[in-house]
C-alpha atoms as a PDB file:
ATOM      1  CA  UNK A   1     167.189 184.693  92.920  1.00  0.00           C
ATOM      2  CA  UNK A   2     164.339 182.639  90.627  1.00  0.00           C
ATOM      3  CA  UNK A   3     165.088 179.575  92.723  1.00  0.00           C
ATOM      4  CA  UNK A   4     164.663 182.316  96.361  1.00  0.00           C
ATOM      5  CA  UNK A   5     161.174 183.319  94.719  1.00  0.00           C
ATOM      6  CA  UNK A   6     160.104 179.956  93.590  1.00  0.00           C
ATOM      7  CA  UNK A   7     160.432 178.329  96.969  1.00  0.00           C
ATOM      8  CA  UNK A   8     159.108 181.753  98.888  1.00  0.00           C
ATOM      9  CA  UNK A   9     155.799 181.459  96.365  1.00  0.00           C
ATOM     10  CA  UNK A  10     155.318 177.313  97.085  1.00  0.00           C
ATOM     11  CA  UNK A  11     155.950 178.002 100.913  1.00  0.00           C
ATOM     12  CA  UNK A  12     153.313 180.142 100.757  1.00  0.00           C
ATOM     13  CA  UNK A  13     150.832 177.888  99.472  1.00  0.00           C
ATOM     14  CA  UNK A  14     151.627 175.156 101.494  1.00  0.00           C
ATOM     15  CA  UNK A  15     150.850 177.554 104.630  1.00  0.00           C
ATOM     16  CA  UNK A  16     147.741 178.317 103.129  1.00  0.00           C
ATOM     17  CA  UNK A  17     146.970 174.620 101.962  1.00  0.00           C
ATOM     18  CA  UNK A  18     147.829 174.021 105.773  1.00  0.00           C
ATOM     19  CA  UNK A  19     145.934 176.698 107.159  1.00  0.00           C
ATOM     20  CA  UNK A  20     142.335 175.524 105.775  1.00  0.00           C
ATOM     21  CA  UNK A  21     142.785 171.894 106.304  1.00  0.00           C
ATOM     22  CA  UNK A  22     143.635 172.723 110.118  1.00  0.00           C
ATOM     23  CA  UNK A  23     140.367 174.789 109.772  1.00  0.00           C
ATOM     24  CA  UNK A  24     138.610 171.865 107.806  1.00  0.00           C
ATOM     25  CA  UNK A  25     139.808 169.696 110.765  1.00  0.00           C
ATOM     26  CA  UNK A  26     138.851 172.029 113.388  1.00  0.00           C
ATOM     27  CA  UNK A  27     135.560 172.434 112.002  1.00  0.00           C
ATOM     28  CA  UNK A  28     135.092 168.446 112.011  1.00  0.00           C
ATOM     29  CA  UNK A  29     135.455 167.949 115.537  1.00  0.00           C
ATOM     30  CA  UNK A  30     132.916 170.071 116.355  1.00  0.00           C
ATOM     31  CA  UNK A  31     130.334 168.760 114.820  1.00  0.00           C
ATOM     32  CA  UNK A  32     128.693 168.036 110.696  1.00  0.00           C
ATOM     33  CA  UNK A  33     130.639 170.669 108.397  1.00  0.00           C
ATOM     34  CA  UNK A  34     128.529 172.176 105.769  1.00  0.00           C
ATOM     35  CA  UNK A  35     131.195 172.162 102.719  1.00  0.00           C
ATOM     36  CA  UNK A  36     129.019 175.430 100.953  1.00  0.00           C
ATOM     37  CA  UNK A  37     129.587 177.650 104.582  1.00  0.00           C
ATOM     38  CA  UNK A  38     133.170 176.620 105.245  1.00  0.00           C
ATOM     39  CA  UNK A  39     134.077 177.379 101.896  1.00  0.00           C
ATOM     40  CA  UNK A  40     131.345 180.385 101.372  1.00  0.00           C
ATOM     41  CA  UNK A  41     133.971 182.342 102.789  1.00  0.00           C
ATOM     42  CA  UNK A  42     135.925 185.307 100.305  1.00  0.00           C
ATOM     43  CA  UNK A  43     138.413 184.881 102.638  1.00  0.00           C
ATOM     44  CA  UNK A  44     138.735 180.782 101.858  1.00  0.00           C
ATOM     45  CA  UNK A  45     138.488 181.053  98.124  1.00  0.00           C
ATOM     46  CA  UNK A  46     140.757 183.925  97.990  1.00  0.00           C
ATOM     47  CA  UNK A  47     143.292 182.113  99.540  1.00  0.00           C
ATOM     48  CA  UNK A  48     142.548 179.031  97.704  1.00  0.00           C
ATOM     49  CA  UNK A  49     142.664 180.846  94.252  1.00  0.00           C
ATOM     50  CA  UNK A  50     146.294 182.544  95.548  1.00  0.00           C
ATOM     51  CA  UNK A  51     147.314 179.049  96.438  1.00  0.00           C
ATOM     52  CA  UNK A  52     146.767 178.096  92.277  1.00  0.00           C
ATOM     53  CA  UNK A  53     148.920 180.781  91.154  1.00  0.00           C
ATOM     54  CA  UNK A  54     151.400 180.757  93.982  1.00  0.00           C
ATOM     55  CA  UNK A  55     152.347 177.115  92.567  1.00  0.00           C
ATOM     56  CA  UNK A  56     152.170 178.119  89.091  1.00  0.00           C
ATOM     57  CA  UNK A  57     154.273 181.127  89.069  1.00  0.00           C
ATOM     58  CA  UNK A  58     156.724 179.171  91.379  1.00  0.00           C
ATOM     59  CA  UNK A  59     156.987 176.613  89.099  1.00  0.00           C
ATOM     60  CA  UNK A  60     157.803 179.795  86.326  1.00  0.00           C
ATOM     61  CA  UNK A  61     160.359 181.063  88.606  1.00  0.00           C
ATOM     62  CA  UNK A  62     161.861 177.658  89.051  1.00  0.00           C
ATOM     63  CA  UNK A  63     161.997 177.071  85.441  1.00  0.00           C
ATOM     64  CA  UNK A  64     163.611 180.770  84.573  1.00  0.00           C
ATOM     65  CA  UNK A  65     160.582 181.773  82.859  1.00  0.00           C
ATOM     66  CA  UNK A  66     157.710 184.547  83.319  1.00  0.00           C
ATOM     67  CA  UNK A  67     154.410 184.505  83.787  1.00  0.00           C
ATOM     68  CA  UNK A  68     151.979 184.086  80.382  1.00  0.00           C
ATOM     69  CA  UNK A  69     149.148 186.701  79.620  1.00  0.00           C
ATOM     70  CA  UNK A  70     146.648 184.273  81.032  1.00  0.00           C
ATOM     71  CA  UNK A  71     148.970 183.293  84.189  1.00  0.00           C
ATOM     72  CA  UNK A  72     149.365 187.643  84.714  1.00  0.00           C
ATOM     73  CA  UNK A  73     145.376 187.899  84.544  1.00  0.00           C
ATOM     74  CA  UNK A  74     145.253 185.143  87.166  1.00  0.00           C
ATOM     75  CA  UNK A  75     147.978 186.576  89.414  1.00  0.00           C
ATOM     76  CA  UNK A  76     146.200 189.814  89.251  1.00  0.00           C
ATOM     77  CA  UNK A  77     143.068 188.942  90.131  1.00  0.00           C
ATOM     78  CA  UNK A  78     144.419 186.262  93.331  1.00  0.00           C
ATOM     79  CA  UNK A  79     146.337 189.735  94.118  1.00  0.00           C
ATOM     80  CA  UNK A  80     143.161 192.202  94.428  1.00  0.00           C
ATOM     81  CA  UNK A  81     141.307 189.401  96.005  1.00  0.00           C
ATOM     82  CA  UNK A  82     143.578 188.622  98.900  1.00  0.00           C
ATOM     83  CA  UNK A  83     144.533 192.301  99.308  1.00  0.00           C
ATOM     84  CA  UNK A  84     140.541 193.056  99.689  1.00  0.00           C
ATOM     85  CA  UNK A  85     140.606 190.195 102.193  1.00  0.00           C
ATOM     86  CA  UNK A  86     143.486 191.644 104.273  1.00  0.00           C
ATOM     87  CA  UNK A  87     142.234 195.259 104.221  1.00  0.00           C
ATOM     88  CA  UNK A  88     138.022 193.882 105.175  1.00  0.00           C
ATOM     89  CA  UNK A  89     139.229 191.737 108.139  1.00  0.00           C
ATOM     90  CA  UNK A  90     141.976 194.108 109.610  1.00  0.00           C
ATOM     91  CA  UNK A  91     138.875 197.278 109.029  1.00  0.00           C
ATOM     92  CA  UNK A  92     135.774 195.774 109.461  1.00  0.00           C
ATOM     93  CA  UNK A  93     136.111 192.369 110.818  1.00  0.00           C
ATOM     94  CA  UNK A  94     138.850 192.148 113.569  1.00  0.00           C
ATOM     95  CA  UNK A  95     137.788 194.930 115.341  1.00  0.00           C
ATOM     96  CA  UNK A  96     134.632 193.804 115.971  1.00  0.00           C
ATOM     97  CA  UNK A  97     135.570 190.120 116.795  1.00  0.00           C
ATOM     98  CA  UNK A  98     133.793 188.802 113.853  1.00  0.00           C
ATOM     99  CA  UNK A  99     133.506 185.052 113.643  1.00  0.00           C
ATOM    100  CA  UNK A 100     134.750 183.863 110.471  1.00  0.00           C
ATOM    101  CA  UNK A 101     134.593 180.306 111.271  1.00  0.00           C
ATOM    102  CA  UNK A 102     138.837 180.454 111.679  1.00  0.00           C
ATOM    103  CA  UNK A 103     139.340 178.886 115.744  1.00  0.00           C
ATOM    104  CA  UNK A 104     143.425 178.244 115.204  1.00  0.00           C
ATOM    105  CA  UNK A 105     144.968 181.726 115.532  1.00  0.00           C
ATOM    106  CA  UNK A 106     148.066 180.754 113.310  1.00  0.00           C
ATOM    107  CA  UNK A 107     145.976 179.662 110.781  1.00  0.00           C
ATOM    108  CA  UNK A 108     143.933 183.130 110.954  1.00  0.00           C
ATOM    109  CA  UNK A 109     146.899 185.198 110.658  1.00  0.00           C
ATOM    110  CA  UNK A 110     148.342 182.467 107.496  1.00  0.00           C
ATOM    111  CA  UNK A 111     144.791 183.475 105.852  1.00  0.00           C
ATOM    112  CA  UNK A 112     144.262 187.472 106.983  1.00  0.00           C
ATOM    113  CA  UNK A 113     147.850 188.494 107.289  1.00  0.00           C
ATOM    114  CA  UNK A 114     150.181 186.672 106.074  1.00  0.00           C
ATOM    115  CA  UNK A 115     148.762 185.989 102.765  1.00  0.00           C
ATOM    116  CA  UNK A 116     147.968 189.359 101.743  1.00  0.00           C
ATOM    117  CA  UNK A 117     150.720 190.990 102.696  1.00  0.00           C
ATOM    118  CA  UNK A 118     153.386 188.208 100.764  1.00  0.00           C
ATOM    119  CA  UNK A 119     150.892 187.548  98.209  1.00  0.00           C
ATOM    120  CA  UNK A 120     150.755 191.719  97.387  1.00  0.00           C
ATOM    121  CA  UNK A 121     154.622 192.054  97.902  1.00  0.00           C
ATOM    122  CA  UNK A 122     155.467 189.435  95.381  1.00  0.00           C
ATOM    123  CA  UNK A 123     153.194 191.223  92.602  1.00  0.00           C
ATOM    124  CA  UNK A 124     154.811 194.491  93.420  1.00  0.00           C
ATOM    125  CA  UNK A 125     158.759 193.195  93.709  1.00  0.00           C
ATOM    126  CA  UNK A 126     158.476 190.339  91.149  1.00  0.00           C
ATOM    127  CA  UNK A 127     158.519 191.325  87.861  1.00  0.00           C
ATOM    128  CA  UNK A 128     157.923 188.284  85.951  1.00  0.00           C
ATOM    129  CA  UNK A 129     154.619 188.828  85.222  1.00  0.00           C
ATOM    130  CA  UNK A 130     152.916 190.840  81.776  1.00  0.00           C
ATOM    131  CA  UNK A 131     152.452 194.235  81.617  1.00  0.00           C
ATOM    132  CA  UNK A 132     148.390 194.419  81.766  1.00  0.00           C
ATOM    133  CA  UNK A 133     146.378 197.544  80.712  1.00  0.00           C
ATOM    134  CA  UNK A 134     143.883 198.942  82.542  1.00  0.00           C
ATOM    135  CA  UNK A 135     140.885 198.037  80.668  1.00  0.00           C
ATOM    136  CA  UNK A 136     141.467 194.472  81.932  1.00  0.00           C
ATOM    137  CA  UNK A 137     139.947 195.783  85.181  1.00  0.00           C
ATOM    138  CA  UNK A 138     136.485 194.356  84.500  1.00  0.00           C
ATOM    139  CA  UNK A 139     138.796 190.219  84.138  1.00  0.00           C
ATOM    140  CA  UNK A 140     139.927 191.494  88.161  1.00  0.00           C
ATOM    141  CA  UNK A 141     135.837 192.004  89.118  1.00  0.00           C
ATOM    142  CA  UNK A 142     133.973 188.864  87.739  1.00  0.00           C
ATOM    143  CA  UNK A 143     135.032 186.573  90.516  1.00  0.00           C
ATOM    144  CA  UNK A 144     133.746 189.108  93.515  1.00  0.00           C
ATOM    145  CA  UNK A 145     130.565 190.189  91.685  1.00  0.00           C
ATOM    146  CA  UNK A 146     129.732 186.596  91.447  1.00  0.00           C
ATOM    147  CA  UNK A 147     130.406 185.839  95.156  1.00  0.00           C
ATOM    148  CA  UNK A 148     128.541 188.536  96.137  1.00  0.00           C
ATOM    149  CA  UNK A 149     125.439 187.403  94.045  1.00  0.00           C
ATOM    150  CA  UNK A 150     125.433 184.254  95.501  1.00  0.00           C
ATOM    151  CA  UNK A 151     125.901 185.177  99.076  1.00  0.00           C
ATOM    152  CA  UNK A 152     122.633 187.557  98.442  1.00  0.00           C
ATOM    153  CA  UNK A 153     121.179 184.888  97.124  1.00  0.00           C
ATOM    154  CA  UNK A 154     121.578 182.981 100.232  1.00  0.00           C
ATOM    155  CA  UNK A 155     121.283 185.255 102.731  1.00  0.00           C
ATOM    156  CA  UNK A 156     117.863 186.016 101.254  1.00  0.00           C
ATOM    157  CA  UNK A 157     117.070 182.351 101.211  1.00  0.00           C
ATOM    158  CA  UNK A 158     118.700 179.850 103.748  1.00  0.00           C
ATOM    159  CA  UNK A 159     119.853 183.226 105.783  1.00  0.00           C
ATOM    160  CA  UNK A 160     123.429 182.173 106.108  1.00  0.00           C
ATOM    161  CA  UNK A 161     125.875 184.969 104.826  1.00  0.00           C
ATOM    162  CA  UNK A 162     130.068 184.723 105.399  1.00  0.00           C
ATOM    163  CA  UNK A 163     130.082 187.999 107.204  1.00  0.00           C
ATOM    164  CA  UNK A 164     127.489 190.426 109.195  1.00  0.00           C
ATOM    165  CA  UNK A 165     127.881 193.687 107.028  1.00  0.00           C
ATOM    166  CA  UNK A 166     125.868 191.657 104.556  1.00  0.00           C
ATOM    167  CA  UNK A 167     123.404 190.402 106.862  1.00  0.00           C
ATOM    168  CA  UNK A 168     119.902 190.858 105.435  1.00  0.00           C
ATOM    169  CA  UNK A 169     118.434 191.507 109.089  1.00  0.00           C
ATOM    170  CA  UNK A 170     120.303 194.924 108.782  1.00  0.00           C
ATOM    171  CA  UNK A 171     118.042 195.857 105.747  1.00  0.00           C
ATOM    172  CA  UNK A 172     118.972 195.713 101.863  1.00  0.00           C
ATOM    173  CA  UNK A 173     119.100 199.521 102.323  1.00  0.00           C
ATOM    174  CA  UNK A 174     122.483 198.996 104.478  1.00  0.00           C
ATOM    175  CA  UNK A 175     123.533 195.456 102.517  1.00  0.00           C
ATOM    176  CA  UNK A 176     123.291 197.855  99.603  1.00  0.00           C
ATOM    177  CA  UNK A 177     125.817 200.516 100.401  1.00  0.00           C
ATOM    178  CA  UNK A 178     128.391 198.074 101.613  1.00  0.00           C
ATOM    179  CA  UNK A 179     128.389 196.034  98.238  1.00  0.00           C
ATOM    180  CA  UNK A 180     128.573 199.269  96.425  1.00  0.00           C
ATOM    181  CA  UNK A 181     131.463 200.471  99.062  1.00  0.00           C
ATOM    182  CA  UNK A 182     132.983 196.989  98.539  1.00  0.00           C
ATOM    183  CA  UNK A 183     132.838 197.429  94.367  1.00  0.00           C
ATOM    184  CA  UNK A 184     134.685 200.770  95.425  1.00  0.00           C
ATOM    185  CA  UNK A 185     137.463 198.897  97.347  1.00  0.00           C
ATOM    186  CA  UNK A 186     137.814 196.297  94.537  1.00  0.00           C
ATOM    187  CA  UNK A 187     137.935 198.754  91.408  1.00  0.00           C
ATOM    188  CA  UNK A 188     140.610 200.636  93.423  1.00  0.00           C
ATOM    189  CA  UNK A 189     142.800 197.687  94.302  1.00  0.00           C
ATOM    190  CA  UNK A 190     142.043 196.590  90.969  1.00  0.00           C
ATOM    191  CA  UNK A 191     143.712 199.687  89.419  1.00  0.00           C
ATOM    192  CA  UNK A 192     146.489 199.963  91.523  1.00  0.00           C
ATOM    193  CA  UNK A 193     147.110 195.972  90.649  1.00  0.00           C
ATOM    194  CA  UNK A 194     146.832 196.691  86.943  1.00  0.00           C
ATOM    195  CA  UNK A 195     149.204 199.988  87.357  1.00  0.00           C
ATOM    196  CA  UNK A 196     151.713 198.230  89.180  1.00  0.00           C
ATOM    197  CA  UNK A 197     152.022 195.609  86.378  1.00  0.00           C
ATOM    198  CA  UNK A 198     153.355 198.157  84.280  1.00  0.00           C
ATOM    199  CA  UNK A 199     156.715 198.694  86.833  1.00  0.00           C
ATOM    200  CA  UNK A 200     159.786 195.866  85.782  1.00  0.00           C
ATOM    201  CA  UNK A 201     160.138 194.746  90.076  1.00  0.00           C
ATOM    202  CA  UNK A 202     163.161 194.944  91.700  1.00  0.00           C
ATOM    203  CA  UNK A 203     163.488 191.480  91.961  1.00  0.00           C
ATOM    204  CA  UNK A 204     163.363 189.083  88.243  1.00  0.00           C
ATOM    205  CA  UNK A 205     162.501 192.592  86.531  1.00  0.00           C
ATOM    206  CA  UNK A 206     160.669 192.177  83.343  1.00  0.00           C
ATOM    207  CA  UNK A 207     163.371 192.841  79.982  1.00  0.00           C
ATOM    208  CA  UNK A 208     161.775 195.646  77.981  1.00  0.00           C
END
């Protein structure tokens, strides 16, 4: 079962390695790519950071062994980030035909489907990972507070933002109440990430 688990988790971040290098690609041929908006993206990174611990904690299953306190944090955070990311673009985003900058539709669904929902299933059915209290929640909300900052930041300077709910043109009135919406969403999926920690998994259950 380790060795099922192992490959599932590097499979996964292949797909994902594959996905945004098609998009990289893609985004060549059309013209001068601006590294700082193709990666601006949550969406990207979030993927990018899942890809880091999908390798590691593959490598742990290979090996027979859990993840470490430091590896759990990691998974935990890559977890609430992509599940965020799954949840935004399925509510907000895909309905409205948002552009995020993603033209191959396998490599959409690799980054806004796929992802989340294997990436979220393998922290709740896996249980090689540490049990993590809830007063880790502020570790799961540094990344995303950061991002968010700096897409402010340039949204009130160069203009470009990732995605149109934070569009300044809309007023810092309405920017305002999605971040604090979005801190919402995150400190919820946080919780629940941190909660589930504390269940064995059906699948390499934690001893103890």
């Amino acid at each position: 079962m380790r060795i099922a688990v192992g490959l599932i988790r590097i499979a996964l971040a292949i797909a994902i390695i594959a996905a945004v290098v098609t998009t990289h690609l893609d985004a060549l041929g059309r013209g001068p790519v601006n590294l700082f908006n193709l990666y601006g993206y949550f969406t990207t990174q979030s993927n990018l950071i899942s890809v880091g611990v999908l390798i590691a904690a593959g490598i742990q299953a290979f090996r027979g062994r859990a993840s470490g306190p430091v590896l759990s944090v990691l998974r935990a955070v890559a977890t609430t980030c992509i599940a965020v990311v799954g949840i935004v673009y399925a509510t907000l985003l895909a309905p409205i035909g948002a552009d995020v900058d993603i033209v191959a539709p396998w490599a959409n669904i690799v980054l806004h489907y796929v992802s989340p929902i294997v990436v979220v299933l393998d922290w709740l059915l896996v249980g090689d990972r540490r049990r993590l209290g809830l007063g880790r929640i502020w570790m799961l909300l540094v990344y995303p507070a950061v991002w968010t900052i700096v897409v402010l930041i340039r949204g009130a300077t160069d203009g470009w933002v990732p995605y149109p709910f934070l569009s300044p043109s809309q007023g810092y009135g309405v920017v305002s109440l999605y971040c604090v919406a979005i801190l919402v969403v995150f400190v919820v999926f946080g919780l629940l990430v941190l909660l589930a920690s504390r269940y064995r998994g059906l699948l390499l259950p934690r001893r103890g």
